[in-house]
Protein backbone atom coordinates (compact mmCIF):
# COMPACT_ATOMS: atom_id res chain seq x y z
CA UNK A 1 -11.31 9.99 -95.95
CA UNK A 2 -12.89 7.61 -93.51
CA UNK A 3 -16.10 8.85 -94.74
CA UNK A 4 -15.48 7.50 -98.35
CA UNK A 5 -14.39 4.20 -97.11
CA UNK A 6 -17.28 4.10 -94.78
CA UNK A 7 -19.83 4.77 -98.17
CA UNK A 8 -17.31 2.23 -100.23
CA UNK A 9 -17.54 -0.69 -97.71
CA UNK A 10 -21.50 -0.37 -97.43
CA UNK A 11 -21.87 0.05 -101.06
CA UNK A 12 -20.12 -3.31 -101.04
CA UNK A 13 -22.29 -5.11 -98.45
CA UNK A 14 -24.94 -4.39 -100.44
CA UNK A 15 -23.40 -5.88 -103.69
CA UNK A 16 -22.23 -8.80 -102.01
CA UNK A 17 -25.91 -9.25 -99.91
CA UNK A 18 -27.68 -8.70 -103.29
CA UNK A 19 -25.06 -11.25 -105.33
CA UNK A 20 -25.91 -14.02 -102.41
CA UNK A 21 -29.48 -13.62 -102.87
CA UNK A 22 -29.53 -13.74 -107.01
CA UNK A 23 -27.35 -17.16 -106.56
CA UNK A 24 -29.93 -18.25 -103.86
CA UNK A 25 -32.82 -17.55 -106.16
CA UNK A 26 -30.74 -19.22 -109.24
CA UNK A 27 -29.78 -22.43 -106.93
CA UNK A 28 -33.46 -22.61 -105.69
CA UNK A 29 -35.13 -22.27 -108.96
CA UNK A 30 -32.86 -24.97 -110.86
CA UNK A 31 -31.70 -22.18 -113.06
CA UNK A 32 -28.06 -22.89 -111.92
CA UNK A 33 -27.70 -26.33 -112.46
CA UNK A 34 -29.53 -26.16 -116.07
CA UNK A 35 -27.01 -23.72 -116.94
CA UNK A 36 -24.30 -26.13 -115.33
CA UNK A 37 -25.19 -28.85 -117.76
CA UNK A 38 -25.92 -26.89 -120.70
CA UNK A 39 -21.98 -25.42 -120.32
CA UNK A 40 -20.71 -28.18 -119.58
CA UNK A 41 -22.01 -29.93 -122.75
CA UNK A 42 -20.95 -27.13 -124.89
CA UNK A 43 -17.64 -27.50 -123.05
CA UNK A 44 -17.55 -31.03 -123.55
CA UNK A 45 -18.47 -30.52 -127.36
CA UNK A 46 -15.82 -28.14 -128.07
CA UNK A 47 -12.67 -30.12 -126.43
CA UNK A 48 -14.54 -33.63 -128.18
CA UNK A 49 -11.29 -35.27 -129.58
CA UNK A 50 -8.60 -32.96 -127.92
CA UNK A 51 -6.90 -35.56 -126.07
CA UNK A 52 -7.56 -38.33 -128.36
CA UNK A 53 -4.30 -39.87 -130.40
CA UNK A 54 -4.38 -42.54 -132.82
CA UNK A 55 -0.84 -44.90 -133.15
CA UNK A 56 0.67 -45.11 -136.67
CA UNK A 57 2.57 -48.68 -137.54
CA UNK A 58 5.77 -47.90 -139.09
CA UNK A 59 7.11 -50.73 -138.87
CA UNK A 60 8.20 -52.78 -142.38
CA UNK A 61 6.58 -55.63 -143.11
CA UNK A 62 7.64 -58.65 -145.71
CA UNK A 63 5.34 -59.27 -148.45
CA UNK A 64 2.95 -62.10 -148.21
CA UNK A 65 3.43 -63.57 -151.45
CA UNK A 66 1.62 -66.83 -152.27
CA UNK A 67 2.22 -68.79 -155.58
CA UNK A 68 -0.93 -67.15 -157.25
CA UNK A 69 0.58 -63.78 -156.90
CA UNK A 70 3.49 -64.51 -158.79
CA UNK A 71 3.78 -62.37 -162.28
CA UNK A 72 5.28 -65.59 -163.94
CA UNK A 73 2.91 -68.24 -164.16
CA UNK A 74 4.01 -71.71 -162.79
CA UNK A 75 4.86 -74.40 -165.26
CA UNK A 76 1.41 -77.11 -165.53
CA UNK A 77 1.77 -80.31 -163.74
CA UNK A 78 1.90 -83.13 -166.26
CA UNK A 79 1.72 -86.76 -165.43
CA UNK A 80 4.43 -88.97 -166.58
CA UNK A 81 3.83 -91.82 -168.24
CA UNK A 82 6.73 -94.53 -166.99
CA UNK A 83 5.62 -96.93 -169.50
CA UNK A 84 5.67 -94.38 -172.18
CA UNK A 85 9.40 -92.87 -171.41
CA UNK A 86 10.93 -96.79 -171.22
CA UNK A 87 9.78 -97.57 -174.83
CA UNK A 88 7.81 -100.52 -174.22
């Protein structure tokens, strides 16, 4: 029994001494930190307009209405003659 867990524990030193040295080649190469940016741009592309809300007004609003937009068209305005209306 102590045997096996004597073979398990090396067999796991050497993982773990051969995982350091991969990430020490990756880190010393630049490999690392090109993959760093190129996942975190895909990341960054995928959650693009998660958290992004637009606001909706609901509120009611009274028409603008200005003379021209009336249906009914306003009467002309006429000048009065005074002189005319008196007769003389």
């Amino acid at each position: 029994m102590r045997k096996d867990l004597a073979i398990f524990r090396a067999v796991e030193a050497i993982l773990a001494l051969v995982l350091v040295m991969a990430l020490y080649h990756w880190v010393s190469t630049g490999s690392l930190a090109s993959f760093g940016r190129s996942a975190t741009g895909w990341y960054s592309h995928q959650v693009d307009g998660l958290f992004t809300f637009s606001v909706t007004d609901t509120s009611i609003k009274l028409p603008q209405l200005s003379k021209a937009n009336f249906p009914i068209a306003s009467a002309p305005k006429t000048e009065t003659n005074v002189t005319a209306l008196s007769g003389t």
